[in-house]
C-alpha atoms as a PDB file:
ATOM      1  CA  UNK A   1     118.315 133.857 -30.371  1.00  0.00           C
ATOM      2  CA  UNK A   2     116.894 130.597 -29.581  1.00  0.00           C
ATOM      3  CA  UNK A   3     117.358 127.635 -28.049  1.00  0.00           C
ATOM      4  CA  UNK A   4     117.001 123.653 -28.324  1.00  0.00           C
ATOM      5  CA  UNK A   5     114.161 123.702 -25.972  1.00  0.00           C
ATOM      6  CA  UNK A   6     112.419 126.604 -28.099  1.00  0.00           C
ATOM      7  CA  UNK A   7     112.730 124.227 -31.527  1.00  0.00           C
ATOM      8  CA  UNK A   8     111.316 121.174 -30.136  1.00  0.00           C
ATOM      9  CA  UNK A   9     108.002 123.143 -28.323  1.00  0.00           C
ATOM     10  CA  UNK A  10     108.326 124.672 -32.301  1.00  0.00           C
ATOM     11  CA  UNK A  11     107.513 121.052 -32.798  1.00  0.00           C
ATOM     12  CA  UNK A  12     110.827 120.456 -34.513  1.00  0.00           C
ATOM     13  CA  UNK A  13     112.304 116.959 -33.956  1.00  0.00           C
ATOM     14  CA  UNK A  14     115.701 117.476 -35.155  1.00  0.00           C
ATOM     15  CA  UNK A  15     118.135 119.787 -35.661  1.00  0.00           C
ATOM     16  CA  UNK A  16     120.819 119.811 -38.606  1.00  0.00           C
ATOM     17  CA  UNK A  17     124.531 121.668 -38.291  1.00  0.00           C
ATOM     18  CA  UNK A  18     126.172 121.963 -41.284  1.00  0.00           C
ATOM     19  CA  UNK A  19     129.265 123.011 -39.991  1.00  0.00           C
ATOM     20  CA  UNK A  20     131.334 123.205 -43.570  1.00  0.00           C
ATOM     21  CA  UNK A  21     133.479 120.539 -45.013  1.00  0.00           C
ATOM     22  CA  UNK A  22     136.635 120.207 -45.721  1.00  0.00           C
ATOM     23  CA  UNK A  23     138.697 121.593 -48.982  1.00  0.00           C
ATOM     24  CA  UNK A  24     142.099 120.845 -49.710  1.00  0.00           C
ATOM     25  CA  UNK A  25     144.522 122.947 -50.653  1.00  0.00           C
ATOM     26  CA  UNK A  26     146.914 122.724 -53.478  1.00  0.00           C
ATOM     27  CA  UNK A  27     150.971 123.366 -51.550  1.00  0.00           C
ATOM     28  CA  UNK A  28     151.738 125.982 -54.307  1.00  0.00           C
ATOM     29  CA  UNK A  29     155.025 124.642 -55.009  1.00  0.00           C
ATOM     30  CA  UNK A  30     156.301 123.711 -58.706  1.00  0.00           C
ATOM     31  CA  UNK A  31     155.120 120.827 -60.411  1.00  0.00           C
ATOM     32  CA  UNK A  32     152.050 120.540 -58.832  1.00  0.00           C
ATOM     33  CA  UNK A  33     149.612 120.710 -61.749  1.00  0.00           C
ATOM     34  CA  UNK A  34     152.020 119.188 -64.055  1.00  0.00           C
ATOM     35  CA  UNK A  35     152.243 115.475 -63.543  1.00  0.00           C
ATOM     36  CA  UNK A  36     149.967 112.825 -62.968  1.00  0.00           C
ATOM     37  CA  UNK A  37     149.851 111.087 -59.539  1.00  0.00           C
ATOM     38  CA  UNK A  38     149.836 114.479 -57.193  1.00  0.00           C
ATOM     39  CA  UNK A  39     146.110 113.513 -55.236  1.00  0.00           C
ATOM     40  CA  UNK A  40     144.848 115.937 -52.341  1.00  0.00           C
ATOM     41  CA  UNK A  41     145.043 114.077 -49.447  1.00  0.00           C
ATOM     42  CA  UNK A  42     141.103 115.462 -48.154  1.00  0.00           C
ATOM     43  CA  UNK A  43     139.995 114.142 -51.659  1.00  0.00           C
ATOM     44  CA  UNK A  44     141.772 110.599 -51.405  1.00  0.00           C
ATOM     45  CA  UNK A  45     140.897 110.352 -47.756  1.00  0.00           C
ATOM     46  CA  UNK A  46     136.877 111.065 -49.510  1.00  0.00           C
ATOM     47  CA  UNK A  47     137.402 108.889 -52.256  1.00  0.00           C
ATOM     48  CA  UNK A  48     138.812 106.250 -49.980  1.00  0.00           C
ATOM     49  CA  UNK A  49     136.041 106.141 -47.176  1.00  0.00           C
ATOM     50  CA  UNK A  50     133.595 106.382 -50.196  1.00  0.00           C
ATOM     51  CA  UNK A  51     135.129 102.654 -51.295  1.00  0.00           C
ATOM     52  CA  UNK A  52     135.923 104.148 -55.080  1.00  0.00           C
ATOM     53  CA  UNK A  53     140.029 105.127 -54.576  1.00  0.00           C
ATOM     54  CA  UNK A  54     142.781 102.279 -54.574  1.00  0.00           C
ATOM     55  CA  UNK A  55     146.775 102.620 -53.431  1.00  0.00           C
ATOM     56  CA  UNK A  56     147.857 105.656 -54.702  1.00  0.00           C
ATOM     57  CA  UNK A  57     151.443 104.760 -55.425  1.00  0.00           C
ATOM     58  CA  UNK A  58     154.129 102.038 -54.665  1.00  0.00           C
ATOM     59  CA  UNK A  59     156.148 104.919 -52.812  1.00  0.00           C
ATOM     60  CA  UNK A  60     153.964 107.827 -51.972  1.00  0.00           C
ATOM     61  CA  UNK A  61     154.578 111.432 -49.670  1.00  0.00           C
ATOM     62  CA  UNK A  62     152.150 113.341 -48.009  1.00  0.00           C
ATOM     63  CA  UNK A  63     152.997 117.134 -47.706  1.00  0.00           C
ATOM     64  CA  UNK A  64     152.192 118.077 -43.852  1.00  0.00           C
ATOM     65  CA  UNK A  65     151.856 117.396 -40.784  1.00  0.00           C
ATOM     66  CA  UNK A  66     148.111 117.459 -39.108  1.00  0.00           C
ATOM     67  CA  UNK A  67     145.799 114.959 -38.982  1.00  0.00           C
ATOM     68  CA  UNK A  68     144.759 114.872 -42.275  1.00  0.00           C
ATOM     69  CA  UNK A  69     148.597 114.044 -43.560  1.00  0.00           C
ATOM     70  CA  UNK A  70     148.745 111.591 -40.718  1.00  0.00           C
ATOM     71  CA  UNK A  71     145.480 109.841 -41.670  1.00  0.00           C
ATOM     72  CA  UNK A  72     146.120 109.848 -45.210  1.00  0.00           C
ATOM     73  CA  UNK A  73     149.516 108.172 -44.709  1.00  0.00           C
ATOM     74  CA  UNK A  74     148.338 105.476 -43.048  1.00  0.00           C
ATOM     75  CA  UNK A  75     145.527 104.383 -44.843  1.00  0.00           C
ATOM     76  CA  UNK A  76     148.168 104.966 -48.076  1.00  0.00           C
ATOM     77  CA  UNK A  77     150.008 102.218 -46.372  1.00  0.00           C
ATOM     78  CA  UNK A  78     147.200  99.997 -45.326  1.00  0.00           C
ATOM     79  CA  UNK A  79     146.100  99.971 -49.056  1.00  0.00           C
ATOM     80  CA  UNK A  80     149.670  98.475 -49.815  1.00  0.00           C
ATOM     81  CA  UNK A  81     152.006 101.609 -49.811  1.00  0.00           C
ATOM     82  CA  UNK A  82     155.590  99.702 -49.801  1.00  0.00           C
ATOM     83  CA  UNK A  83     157.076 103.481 -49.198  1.00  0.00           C
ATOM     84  CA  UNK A  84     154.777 106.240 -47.086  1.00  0.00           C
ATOM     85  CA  UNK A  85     156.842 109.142 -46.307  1.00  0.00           C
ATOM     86  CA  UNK A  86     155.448 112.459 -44.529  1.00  0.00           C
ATOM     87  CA  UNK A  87     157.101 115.738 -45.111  1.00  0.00           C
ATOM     88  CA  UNK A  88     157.169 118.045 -42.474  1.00  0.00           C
ATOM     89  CA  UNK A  89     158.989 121.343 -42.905  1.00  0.00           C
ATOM     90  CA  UNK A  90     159.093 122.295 -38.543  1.00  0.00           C
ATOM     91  CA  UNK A  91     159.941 119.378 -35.906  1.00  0.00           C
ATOM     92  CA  UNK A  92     157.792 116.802 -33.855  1.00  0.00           C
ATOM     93  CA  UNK A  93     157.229 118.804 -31.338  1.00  0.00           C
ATOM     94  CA  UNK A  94     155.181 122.019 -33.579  1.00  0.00           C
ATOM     95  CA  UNK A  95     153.750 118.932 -36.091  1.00  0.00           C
ATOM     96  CA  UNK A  96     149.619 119.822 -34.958  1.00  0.00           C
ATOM     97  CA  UNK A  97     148.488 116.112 -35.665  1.00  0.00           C
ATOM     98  CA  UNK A  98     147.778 114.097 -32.344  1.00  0.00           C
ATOM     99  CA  UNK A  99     150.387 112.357 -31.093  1.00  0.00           C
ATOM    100  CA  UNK A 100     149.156 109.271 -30.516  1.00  0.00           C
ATOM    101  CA  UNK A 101     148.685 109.076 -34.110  1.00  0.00           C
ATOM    102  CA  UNK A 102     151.871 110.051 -35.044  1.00  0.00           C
ATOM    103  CA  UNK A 103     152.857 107.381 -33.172  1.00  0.00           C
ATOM    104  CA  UNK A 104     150.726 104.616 -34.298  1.00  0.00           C
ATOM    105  CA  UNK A 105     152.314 105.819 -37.892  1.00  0.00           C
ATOM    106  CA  UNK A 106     155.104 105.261 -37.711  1.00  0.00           C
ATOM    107  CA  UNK A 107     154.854 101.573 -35.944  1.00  0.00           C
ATOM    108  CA  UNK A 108     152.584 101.202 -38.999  1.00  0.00           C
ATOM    109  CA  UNK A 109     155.897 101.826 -41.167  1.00  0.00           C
ATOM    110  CA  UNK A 110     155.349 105.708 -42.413  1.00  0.00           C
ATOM    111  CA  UNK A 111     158.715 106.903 -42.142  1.00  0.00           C
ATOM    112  CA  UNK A 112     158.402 111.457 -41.493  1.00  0.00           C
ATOM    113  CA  UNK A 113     161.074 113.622 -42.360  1.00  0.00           C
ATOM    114  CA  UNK A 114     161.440 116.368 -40.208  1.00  0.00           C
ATOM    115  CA  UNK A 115     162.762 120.251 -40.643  1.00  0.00           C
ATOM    116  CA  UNK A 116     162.016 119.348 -44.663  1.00  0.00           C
ATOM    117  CA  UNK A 117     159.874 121.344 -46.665  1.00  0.00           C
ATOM    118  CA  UNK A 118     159.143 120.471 -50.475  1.00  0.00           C
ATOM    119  CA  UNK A 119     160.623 122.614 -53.266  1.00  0.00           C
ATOM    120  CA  UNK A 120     158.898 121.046 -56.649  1.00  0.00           C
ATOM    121  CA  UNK A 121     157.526 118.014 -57.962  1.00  0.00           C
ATOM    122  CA  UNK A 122     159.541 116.469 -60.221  1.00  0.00           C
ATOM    123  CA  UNK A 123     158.533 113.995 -63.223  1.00  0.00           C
ATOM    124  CA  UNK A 124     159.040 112.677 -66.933  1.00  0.00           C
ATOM    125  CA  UNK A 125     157.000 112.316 -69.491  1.00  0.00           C
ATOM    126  CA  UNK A 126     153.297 113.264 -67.579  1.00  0.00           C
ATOM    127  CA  UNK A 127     154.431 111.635 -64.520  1.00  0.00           C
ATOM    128  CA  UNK A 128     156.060 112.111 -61.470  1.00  0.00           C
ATOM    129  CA  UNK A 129     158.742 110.298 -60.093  1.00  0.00           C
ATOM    130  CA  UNK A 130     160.280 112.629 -57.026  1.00  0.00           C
ATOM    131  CA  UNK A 131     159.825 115.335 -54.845  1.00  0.00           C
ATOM    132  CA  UNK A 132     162.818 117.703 -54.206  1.00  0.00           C
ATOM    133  CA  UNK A 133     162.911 118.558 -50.175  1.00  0.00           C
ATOM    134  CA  UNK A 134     165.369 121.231 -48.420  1.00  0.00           C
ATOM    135  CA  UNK A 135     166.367 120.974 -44.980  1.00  0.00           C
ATOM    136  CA  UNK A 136     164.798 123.722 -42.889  1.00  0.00           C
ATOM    137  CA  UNK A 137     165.668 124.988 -39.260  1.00  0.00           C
ATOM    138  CA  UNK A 138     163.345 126.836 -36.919  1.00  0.00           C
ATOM    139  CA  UNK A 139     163.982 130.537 -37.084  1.00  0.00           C
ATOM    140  CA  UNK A 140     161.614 132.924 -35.568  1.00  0.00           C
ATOM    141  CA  UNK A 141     157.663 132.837 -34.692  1.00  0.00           C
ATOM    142  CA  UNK A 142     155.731 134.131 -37.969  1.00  0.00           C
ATOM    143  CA  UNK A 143     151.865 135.396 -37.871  1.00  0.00           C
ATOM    144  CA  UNK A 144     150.627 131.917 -36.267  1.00  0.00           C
ATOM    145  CA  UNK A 145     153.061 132.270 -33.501  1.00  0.00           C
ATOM    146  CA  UNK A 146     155.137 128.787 -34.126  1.00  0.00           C
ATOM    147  CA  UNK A 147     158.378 129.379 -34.863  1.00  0.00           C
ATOM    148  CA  UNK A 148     159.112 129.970 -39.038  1.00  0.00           C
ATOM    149  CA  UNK A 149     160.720 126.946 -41.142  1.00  0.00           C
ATOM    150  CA  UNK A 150     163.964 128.571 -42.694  1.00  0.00           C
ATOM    151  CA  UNK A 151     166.056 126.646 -45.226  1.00  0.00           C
ATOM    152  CA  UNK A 152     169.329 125.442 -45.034  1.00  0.00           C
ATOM    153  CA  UNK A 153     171.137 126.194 -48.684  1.00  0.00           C
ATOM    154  CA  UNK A 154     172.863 123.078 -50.098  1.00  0.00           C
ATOM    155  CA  UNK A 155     170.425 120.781 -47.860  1.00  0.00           C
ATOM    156  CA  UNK A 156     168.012 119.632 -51.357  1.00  0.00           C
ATOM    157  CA  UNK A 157     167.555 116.127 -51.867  1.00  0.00           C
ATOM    158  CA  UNK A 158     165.014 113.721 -53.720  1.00  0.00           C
ATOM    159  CA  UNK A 159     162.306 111.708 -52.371  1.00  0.00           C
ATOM    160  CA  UNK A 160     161.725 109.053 -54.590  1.00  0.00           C
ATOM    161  CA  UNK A 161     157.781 108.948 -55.375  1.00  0.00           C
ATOM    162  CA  UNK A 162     154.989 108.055 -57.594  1.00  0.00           C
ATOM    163  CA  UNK A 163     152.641 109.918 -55.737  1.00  0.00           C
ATOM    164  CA  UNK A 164     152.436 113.137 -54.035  1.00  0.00           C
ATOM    165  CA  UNK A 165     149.531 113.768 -51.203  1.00  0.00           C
ATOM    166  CA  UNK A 166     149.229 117.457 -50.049  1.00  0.00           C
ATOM    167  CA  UNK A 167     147.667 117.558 -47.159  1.00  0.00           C
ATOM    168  CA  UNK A 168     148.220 121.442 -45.752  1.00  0.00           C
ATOM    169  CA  UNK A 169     145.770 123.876 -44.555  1.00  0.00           C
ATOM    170  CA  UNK A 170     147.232 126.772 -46.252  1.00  0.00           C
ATOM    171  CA  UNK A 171     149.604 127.277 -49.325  1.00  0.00           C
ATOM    172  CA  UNK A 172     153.444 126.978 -48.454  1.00  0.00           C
ATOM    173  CA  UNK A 173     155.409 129.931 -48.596  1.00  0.00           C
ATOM    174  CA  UNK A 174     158.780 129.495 -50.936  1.00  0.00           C
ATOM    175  CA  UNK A 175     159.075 133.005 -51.385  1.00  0.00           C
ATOM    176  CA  UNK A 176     162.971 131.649 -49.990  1.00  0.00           C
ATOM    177  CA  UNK A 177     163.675 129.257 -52.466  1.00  0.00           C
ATOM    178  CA  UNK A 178     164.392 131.524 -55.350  1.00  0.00           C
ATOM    179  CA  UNK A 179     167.316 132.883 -53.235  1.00  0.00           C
END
């Protein structure tokens, strides 16, 4: 053990925590590595403060709901976004990003859809052009202790898209939708 105090009379003058970075995480769901236009939101959200990535879409979705989907939404819009969805799969109230910036997104213009978790990406010819949701209700708590997403049959529907932005810390579970 050691301290602060103990590095500097070391005659260190600073101190460096490299506390890891961040690594997206691909959703797992079909279509994902087929089609152009599916970007991880922690690499646009890089690319983008780095000044070398432009709009990625007219009508783009972000897959999740923390901070990172949040942020990546609305800088998706400020780059000229005329459509910025967010899909969410539980409600508002278990969504983890702050809600002051959930907030400020959606007076931005990012519409969220609720209770709706993604099924596959769905494209012609190399590229993508929706993203087929399914309505979900809370059922109950899984390992994390928030209460477990659980489809509603004949709920699907299309998002419209031309870009796809997974933003999740973990790979979604759709062990349900081949029932």
């Amino acid at each position: 053990d050691f301290s602060l105090t103990d590095l500097e009379q070391q005659g260190f003058d600073a101190v460096f925590l490299a506390i890891g970075a961040h690594l997206g995480l691909g959703t797992g769901i079909a279509g994902e590595d087929e089609f152009d236009g599916v970007i991880n939101a922690v690499e646009f959200l890089r690319e983008v403060n780095l000044g070398s990535r432009r709009r990625p879409g007219d009508r783009v979705v972000i897959v999740g709901g923390g901070n990172v989907a949040v942020d990546a939404a609305r800088v998706a819009r400020r780059l000229g976004g005329e459509s910025v969805t967010i899909v969410y799969r539980r409600s508002r109230d278990e969504m983890p990003a702050y809600a002051e910036e959930i907030q400020d997104a959606l007076a931005e213009g990012v519409q969220i859809h609720y209770l709706t978790a993604p099924v596959r990406i769905m494209g012609q010819d190399g590229r993508l052009n929706g993203l087929e949701c399914i309505r979900t209700d809370l059922g109950p708590p899984d390992a994390s202790g928030r209460r477990r997403p659980v489809p509603i049959k004949g709920s699907e529907f299309v998002v419209e898209c031309d870009a796809v932005l997974p933003a999740i810390g973990q790979r979604i579970d759709l062990s349900w939708a081949a029932d």
